[in-house]
Protein backbone atom coordinates (compact mmCIF):
# COMPACT_ATOMS: atom_id res chain seq x y z
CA UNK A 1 0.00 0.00 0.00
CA UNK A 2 1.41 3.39 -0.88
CA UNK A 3 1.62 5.34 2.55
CA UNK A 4 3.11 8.77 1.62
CA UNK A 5 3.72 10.09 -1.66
CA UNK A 6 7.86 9.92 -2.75
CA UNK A 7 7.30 11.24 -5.89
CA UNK A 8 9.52 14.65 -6.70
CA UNK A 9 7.32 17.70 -7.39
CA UNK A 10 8.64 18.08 -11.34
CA UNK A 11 7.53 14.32 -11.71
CA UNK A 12 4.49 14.35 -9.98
CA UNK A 13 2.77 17.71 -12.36
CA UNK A 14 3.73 16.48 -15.71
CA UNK A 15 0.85 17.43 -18.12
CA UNK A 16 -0.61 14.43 -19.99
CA UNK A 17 -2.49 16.28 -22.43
CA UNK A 18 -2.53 14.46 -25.89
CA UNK A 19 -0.45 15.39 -28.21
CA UNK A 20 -1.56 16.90 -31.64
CA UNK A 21 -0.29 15.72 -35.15
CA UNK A 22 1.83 17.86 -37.64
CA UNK A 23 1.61 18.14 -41.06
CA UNK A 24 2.92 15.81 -43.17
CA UNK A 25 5.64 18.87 -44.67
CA UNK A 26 6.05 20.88 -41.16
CA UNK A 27 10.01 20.61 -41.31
CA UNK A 28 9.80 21.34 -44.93
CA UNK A 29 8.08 24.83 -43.69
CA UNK A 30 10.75 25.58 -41.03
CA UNK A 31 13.67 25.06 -43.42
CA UNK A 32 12.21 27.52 -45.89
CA UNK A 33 11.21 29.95 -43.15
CA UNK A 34 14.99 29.68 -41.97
CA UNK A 35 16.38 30.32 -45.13
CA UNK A 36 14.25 33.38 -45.78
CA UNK A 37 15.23 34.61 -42.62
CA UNK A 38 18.55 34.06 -42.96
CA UNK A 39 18.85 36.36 -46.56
């Protein structure tokens, strides 16, 4: 039986919300933004 919690604090509030999809191209997107930054 689990008498006390031992967890640490920055284990214990982790947020478990799902997590959402990228597009299919999404690192296609931030190399192009990058290099039309970088001119």
């Amino acid at each position: 039986h689990i008498k006390k919690f031992k967890r640490d604090e920055w284990i214990a509030h982790r947020d478990f919300a799902p997590i959402s999809k990228l597009s299919d191209n999404c690192l296609n997107e931030l190399i192009s933004e990058n290099v039309s930054a970088a001119e």
